[in-house]
PDB file of N, CA and C in Angstrom:
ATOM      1  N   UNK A   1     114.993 -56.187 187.670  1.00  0.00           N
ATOM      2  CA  UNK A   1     114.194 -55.117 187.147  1.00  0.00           C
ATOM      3  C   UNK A   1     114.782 -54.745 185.810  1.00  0.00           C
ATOM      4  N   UNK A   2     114.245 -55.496 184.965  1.00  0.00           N
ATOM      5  CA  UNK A   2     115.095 -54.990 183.615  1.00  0.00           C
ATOM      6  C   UNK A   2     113.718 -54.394 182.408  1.00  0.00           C
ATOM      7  N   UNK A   3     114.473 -54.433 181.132  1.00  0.00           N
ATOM      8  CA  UNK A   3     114.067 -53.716 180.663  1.00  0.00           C
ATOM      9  C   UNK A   3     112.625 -54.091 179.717  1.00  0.00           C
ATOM     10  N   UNK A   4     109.378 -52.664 176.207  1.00  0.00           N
ATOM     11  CA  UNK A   4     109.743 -52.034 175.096  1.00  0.00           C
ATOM     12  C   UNK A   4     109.084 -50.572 175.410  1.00  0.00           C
ATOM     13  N   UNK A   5     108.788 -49.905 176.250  1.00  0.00           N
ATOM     14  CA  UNK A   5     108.459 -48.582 176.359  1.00  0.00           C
ATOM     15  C   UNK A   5     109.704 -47.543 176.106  1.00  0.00           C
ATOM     16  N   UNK A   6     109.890 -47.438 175.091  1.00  0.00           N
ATOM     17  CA  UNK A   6     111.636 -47.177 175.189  1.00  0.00           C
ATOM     18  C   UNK A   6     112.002 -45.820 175.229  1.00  0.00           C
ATOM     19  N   UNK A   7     112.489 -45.093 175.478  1.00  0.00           N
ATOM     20  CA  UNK A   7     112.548 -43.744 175.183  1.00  0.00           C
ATOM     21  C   UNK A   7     113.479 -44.003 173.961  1.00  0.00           C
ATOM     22  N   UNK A   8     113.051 -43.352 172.818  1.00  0.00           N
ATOM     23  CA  UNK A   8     114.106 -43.265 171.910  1.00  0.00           C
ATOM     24  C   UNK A   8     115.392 -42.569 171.863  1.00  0.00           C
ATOM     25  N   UNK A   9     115.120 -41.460 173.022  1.00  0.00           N
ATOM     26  CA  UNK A   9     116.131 -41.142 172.659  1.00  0.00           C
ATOM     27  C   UNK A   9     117.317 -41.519 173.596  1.00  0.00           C
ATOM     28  N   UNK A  10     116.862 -41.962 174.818  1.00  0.00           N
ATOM     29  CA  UNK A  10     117.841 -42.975 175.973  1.00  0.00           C
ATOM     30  C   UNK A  10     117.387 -44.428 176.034  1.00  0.00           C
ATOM     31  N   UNK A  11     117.659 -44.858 175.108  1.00  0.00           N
ATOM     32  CA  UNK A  11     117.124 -46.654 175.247  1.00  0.00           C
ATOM     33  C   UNK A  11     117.460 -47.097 176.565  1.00  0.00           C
ATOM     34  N   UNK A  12     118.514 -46.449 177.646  1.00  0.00           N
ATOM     35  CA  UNK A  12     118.147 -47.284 178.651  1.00  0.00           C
ATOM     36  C   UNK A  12     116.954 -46.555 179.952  1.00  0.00           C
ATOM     37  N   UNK A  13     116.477 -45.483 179.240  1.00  0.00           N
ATOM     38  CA  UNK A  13     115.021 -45.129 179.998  1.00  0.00           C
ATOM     39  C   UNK A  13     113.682 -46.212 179.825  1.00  0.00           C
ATOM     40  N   UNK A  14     113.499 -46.855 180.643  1.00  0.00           N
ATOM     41  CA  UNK A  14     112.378 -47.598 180.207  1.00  0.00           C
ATOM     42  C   UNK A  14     111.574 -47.898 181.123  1.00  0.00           C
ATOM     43  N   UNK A  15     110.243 -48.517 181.389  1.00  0.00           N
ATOM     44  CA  UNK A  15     109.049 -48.620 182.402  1.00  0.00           C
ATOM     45  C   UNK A  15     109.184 -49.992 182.304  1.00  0.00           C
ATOM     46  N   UNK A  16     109.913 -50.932 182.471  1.00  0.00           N
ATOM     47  CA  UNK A  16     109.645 -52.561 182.734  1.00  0.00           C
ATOM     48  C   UNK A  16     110.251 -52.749 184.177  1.00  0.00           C
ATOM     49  N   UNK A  17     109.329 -53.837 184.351  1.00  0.00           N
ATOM     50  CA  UNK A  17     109.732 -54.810 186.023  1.00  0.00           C
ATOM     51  C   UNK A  17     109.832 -56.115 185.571  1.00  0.00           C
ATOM     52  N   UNK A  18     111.070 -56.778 185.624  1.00  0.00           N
ATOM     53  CA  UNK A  18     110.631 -57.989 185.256  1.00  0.00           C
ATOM     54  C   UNK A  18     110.564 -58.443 186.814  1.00  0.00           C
ATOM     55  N   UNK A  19     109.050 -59.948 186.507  1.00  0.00           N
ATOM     56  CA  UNK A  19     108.817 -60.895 187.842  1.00  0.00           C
ATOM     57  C   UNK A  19     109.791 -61.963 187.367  1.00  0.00           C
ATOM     58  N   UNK A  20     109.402 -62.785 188.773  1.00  0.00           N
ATOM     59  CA  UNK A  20     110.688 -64.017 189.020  1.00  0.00           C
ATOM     60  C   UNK A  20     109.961 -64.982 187.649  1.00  0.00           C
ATOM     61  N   UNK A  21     108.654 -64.834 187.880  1.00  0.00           N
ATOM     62  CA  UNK A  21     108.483 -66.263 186.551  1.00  0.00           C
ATOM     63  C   UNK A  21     108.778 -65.963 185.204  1.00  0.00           C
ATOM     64  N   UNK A  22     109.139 -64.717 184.716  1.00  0.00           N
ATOM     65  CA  UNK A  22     109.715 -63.930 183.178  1.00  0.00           C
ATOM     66  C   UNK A  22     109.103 -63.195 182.696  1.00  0.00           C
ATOM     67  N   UNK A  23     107.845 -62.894 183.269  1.00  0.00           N
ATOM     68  CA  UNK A  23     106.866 -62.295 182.655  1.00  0.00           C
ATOM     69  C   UNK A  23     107.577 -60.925 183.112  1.00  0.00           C
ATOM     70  N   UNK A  24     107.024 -59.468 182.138  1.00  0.00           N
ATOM     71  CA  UNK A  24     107.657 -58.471 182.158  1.00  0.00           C
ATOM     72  C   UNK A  24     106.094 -57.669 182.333  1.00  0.00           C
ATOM     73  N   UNK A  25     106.727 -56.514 183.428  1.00  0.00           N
ATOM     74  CA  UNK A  25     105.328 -55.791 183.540  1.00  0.00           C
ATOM     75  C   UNK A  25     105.677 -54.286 182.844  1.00  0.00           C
ATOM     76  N   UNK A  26     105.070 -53.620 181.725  1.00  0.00           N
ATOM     77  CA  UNK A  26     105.027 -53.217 180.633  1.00  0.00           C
ATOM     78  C   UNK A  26     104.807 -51.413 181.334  1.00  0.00           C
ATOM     79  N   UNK A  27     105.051 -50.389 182.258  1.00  0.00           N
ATOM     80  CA  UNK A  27     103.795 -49.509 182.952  1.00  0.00           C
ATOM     81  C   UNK A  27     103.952 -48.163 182.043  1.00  0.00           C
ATOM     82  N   UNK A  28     104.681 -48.734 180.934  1.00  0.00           N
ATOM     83  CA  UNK A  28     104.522 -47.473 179.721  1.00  0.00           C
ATOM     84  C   UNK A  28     103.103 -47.793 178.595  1.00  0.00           C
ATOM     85  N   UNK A  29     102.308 -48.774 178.964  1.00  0.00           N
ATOM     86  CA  UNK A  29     101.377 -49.030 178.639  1.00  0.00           C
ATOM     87  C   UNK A  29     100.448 -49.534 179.819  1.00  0.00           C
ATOM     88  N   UNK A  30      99.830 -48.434 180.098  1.00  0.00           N
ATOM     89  CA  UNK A  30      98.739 -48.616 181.400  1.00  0.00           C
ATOM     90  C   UNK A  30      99.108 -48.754 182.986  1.00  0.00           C
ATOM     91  N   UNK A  31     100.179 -48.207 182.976  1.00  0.00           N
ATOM     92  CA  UNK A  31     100.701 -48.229 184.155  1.00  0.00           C
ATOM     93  C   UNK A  31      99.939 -47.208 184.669  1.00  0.00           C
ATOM     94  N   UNK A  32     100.585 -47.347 186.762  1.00  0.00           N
ATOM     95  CA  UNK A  32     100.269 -46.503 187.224  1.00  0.00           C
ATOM     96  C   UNK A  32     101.051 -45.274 187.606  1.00  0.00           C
ATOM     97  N   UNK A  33     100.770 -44.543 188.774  1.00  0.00           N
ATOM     98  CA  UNK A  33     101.800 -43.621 188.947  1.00  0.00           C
ATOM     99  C   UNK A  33     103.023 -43.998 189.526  1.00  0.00           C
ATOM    100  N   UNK A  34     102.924 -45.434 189.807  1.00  0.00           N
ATOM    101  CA  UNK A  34     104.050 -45.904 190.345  1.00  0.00           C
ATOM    102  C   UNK A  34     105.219 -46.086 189.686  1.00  0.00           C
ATOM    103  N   UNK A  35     104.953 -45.940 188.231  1.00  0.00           N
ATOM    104  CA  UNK A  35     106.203 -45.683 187.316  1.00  0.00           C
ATOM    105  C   UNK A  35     106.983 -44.428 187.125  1.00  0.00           C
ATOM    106  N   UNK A  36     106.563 -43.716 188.176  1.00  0.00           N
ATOM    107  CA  UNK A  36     107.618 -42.468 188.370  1.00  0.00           C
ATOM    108  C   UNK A  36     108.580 -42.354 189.569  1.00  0.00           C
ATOM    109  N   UNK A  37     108.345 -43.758 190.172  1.00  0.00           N
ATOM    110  CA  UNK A  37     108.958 -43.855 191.521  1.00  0.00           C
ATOM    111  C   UNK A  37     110.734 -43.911 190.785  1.00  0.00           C
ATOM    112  N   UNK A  38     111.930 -42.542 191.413  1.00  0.00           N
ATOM    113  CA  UNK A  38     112.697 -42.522 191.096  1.00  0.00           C
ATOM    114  C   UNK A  38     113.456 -43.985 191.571  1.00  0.00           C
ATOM    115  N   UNK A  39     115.240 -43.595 191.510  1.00  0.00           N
ATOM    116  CA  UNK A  39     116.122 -44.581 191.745  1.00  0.00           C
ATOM    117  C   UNK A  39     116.655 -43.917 192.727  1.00  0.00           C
ATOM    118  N   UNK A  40     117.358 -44.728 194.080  1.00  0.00           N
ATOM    119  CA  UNK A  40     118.340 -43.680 195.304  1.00  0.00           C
ATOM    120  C   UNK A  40     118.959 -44.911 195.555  1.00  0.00           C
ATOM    121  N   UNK A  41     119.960 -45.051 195.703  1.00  0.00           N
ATOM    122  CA  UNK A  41     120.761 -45.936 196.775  1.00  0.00           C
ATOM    123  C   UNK A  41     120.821 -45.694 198.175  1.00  0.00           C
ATOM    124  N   UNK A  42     119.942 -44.852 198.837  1.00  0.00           N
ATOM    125  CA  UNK A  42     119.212 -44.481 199.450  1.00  0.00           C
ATOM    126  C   UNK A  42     118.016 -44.480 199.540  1.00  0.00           C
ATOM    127  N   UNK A  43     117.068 -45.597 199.078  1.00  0.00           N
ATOM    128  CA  UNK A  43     115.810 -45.507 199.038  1.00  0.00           C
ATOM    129  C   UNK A  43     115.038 -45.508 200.785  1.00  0.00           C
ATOM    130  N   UNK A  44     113.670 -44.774 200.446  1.00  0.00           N
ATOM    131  CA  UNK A  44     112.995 -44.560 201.479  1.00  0.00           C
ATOM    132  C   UNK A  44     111.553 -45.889 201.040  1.00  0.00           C
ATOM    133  N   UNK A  45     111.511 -46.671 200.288  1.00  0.00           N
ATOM    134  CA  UNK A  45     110.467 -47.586 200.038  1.00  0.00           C
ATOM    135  C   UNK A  45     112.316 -48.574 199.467  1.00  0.00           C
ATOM    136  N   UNK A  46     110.534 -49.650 199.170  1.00  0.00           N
ATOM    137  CA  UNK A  46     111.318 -51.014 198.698  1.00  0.00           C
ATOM    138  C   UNK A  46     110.342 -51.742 198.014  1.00  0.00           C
ATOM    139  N   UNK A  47     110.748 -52.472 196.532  1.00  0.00           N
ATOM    140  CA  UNK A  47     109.674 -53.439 196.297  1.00  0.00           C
ATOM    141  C   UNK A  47     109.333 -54.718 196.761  1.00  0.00           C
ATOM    142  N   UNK A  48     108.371 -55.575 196.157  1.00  0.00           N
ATOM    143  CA  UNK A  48     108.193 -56.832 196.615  1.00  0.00           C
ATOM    144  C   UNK A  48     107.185 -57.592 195.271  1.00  0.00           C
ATOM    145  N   UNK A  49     107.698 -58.559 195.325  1.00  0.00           N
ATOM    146  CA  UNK A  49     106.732 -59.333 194.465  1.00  0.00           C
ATOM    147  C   UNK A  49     106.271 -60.048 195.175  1.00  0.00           C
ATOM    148  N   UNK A  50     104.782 -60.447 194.968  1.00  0.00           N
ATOM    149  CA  UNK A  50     103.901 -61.073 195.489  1.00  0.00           C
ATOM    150  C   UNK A  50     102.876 -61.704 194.398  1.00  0.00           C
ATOM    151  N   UNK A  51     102.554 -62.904 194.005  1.00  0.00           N
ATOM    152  CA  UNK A  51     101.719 -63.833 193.464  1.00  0.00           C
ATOM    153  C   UNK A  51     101.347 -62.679 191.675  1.00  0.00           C
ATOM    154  N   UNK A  52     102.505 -62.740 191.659  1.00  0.00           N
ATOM    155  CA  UNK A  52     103.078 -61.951 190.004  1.00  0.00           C
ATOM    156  C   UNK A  52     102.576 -60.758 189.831  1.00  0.00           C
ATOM    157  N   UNK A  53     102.638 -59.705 191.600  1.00  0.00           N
ATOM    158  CA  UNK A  53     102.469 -58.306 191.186  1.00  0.00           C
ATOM    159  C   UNK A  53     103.636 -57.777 192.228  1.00  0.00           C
ATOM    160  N   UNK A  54     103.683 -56.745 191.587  1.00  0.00           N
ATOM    161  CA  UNK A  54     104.700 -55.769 192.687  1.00  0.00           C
ATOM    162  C   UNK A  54     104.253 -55.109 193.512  1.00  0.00           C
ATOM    163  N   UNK A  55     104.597 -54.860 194.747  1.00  0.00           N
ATOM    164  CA  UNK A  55     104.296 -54.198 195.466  1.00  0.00           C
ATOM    165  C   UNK A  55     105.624 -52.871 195.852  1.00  0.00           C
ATOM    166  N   UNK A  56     105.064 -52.008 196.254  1.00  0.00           N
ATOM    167  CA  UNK A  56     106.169 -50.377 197.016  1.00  0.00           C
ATOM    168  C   UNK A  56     105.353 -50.520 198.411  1.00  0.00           C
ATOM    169  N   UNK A  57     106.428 -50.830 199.259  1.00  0.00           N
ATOM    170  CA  UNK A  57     106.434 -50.598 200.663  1.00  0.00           C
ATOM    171  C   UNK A  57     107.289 -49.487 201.361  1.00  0.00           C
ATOM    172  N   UNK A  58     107.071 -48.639 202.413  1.00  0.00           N
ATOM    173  CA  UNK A  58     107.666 -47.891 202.925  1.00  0.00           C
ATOM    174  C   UNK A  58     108.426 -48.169 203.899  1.00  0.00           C
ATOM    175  N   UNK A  59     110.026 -47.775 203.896  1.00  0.00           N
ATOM    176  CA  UNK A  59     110.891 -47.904 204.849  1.00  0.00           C
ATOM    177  C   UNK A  59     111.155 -47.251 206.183  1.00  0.00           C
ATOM    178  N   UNK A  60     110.727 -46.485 205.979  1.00  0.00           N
ATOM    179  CA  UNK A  60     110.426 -45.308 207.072  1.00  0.00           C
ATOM    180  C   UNK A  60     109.799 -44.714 206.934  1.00  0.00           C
ATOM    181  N   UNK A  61     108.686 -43.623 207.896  1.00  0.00           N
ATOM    182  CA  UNK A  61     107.992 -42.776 208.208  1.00  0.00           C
ATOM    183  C   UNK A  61     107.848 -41.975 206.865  1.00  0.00           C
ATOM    184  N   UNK A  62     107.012 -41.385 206.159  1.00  0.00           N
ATOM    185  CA  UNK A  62     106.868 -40.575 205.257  1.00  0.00           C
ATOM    186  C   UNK A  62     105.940 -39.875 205.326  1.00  0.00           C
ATOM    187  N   UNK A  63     105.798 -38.619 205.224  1.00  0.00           N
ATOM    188  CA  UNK A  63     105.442 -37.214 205.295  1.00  0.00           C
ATOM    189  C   UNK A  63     104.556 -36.983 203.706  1.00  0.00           C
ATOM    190  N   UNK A  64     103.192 -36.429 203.878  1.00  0.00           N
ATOM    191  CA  UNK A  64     102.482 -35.840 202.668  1.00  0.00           C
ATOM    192  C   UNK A  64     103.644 -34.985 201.484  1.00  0.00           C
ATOM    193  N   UNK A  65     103.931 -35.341 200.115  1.00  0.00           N
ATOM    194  CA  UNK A  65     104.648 -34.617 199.676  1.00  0.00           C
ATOM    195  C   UNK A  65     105.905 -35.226 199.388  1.00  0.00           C
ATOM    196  N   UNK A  66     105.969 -35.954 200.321  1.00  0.00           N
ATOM    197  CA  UNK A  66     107.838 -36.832 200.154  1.00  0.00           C
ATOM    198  C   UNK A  66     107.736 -37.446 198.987  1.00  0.00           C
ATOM    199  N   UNK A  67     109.110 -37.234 198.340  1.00  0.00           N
ATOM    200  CA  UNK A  67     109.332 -37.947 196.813  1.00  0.00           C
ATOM    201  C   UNK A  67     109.236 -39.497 197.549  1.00  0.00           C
ATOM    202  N   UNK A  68     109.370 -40.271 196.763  1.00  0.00           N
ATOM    203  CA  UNK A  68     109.136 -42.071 197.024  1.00  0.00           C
ATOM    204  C   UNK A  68     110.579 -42.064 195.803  1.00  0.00           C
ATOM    205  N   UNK A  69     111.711 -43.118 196.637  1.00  0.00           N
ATOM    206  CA  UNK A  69     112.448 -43.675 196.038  1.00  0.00           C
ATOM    207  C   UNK A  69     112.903 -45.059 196.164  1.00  0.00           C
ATOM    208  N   UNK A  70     112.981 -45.977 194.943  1.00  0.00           N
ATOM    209  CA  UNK A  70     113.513 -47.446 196.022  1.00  0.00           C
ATOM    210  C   UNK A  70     114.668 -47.550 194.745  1.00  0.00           C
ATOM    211  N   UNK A  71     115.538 -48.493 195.316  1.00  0.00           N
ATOM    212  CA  UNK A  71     116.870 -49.151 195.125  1.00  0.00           C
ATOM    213  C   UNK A  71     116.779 -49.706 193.463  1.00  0.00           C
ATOM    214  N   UNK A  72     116.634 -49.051 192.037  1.00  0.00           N
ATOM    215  CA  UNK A  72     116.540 -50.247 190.976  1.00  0.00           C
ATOM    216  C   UNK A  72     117.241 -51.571 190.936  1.00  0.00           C
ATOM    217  N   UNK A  73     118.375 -52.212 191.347  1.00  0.00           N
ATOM    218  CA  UNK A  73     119.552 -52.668 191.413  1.00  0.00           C
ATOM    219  C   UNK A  73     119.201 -53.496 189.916  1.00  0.00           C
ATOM    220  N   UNK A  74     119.205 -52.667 189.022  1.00  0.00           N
ATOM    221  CA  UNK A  74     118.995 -53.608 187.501  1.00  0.00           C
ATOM    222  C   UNK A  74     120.100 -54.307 187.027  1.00  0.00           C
ATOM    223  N   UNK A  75     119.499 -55.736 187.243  1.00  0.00           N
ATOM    224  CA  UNK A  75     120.461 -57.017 186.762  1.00  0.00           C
ATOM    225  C   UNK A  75     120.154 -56.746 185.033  1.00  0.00           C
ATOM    226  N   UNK A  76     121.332 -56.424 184.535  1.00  0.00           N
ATOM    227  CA  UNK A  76     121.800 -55.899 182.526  1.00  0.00           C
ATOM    228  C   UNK A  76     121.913 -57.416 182.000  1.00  0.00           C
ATOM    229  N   UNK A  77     120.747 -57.314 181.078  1.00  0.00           N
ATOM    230  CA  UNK A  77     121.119 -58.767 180.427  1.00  0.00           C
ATOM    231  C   UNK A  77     122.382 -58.447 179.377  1.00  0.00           C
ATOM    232  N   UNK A  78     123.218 -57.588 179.479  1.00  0.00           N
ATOM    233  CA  UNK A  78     124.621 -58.120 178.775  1.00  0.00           C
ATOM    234  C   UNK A  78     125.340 -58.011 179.890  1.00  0.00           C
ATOM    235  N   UNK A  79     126.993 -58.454 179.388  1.00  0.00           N
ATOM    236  CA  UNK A  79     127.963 -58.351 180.065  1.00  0.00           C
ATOM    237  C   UNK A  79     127.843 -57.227 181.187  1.00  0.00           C
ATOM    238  N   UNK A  80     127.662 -57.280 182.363  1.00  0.00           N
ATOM    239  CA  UNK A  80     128.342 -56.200 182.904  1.00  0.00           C
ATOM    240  C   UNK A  80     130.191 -55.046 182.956  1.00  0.00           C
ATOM    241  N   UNK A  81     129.992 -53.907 182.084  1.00  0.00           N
ATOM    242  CA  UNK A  81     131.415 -53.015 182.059  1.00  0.00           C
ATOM    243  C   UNK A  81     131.079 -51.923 182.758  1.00  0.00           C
ATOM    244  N   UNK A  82     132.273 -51.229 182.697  1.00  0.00           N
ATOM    245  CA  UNK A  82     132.307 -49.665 182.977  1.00  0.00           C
ATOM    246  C   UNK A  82     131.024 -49.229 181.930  1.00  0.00           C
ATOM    247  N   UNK A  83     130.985 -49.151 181.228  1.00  0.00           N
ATOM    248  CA  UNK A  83     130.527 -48.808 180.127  1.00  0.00           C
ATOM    249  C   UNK A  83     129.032 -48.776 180.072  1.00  0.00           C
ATOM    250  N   UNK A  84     128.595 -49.947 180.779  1.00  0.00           N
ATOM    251  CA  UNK A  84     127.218 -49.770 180.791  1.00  0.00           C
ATOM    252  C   UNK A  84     126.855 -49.474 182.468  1.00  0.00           C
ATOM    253  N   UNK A  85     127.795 -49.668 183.282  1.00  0.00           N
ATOM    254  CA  UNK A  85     127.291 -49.293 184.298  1.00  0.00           C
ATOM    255  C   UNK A  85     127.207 -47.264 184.115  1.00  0.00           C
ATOM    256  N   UNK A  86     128.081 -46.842 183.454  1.00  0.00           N
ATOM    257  CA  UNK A  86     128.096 -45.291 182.981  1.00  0.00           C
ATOM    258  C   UNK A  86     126.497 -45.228 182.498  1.00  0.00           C
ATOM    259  N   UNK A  87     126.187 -45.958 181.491  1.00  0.00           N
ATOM    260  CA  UNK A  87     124.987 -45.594 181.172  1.00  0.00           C
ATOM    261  C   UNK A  87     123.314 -45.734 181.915  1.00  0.00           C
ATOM    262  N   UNK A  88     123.754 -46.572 183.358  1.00  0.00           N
ATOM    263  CA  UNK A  88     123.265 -46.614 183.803  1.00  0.00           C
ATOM    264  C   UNK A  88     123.611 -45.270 185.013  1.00  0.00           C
ATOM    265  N   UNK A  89     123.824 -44.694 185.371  1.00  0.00           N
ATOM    266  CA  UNK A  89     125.000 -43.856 186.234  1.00  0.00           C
ATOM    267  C   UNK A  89     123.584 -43.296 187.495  1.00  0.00           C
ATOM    268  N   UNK A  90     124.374 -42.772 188.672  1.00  0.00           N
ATOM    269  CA  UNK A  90     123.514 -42.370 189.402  1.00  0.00           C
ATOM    270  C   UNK A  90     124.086 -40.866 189.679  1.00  0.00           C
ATOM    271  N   UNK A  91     122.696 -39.971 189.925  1.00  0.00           N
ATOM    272  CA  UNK A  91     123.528 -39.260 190.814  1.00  0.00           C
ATOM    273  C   UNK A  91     122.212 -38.530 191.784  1.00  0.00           C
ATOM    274  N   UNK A  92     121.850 -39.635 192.732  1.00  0.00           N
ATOM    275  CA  UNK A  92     120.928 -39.238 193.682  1.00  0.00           C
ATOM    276  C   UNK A  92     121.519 -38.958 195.152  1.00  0.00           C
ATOM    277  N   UNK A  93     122.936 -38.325 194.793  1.00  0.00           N
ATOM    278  CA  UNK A  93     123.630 -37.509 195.727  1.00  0.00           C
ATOM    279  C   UNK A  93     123.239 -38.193 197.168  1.00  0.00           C
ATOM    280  N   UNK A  94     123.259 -39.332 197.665  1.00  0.00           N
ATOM    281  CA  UNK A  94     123.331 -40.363 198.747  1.00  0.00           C
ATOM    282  C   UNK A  94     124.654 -40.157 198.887  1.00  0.00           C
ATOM    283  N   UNK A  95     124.495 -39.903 200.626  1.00  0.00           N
ATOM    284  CA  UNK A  95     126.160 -40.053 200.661  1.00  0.00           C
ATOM    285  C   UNK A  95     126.680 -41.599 200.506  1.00  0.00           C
ATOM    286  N   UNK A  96     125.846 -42.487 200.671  1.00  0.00           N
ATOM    287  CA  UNK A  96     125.486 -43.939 200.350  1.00  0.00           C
ATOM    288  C   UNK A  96     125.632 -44.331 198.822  1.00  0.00           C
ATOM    289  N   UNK A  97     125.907 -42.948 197.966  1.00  0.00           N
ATOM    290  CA  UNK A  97     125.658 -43.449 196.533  1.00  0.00           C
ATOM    291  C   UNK A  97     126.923 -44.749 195.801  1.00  0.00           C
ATOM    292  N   UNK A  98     125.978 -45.092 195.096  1.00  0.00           N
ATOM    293  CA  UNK A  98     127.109 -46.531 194.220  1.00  0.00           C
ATOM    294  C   UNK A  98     127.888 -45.934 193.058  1.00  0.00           C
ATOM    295  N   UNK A  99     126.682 -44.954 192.297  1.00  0.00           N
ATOM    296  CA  UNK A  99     127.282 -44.114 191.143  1.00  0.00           C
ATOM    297  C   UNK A  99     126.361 -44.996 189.904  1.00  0.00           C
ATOM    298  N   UNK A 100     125.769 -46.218 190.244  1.00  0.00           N
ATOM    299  CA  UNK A 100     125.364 -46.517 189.116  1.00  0.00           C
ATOM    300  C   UNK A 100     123.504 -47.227 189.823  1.00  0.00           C
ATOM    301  N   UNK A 101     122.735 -47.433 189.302  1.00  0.00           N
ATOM    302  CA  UNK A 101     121.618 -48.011 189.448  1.00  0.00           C
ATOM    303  C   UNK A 101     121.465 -49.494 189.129  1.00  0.00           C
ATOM    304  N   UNK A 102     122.849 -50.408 188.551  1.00  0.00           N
ATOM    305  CA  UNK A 102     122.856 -51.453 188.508  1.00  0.00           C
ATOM    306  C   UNK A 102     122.706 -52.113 190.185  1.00  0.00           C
ATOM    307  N   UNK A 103     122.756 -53.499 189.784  1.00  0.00           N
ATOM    308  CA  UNK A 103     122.619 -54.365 191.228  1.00  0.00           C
ATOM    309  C   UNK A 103     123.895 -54.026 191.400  1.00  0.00           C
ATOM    310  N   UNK A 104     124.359 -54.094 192.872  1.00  0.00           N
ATOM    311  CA  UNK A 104     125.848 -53.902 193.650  1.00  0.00           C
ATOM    312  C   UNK A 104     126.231 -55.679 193.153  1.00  0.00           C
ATOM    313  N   UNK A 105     127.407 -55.315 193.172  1.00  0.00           N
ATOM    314  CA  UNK A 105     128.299 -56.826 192.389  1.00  0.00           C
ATOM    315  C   UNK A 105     128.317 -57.535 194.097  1.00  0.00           C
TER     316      UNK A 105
END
């Protein structure tokens, strides 16, 4: 799930999914509401790609109203450091939390 919808002022805020074949799905241009689905290391959904679309599936039971969160685990096309895992940082207070929204090493 990596990363031009950019926020200028946090370049690493951004609306891309990349699929397995490279193509990048863009949802800061015509997306749906599904681009507000937060990050938890605790997620209550999960994605899926399927024939070059994504899908959000639910992990458990969910209630009218429940926030929707799934796992980003964003593979950083640079080096992985401290440094960018900071800028990636979490704090969706999981007692499960990693501290960062990158993929777990």
């Amino acid at each position: 799930m990596d990363l031009p919808a950019r926020d200028l002022d946090n370049p690493y805020h951004t609306f891309f999914f990349s699929l397995d074949n490279g193509d990048v799905i863009d949802a800061g241009t015509g997306g749906n509401d599904s681009r507000w689905i937060n990050h938890s290391c605790d997620p209550n959904c999960e994605t899926t790609e399927e024939d070059d679309r994504i899908f959000v599936y639910a992990l458990r039971s969910l209630q009218p109203g429940d926030e929707l969160f799934y796992d980003y685990k964003i593979v950083p096309a640079e080096r992985r450091t401290k440094k960018l895992a900071l800028e990636f940082a979490c704090h969706c207070g999981s007692t499960k939390c990693r501290g960062t929204m990158l993929e777990p090493k």
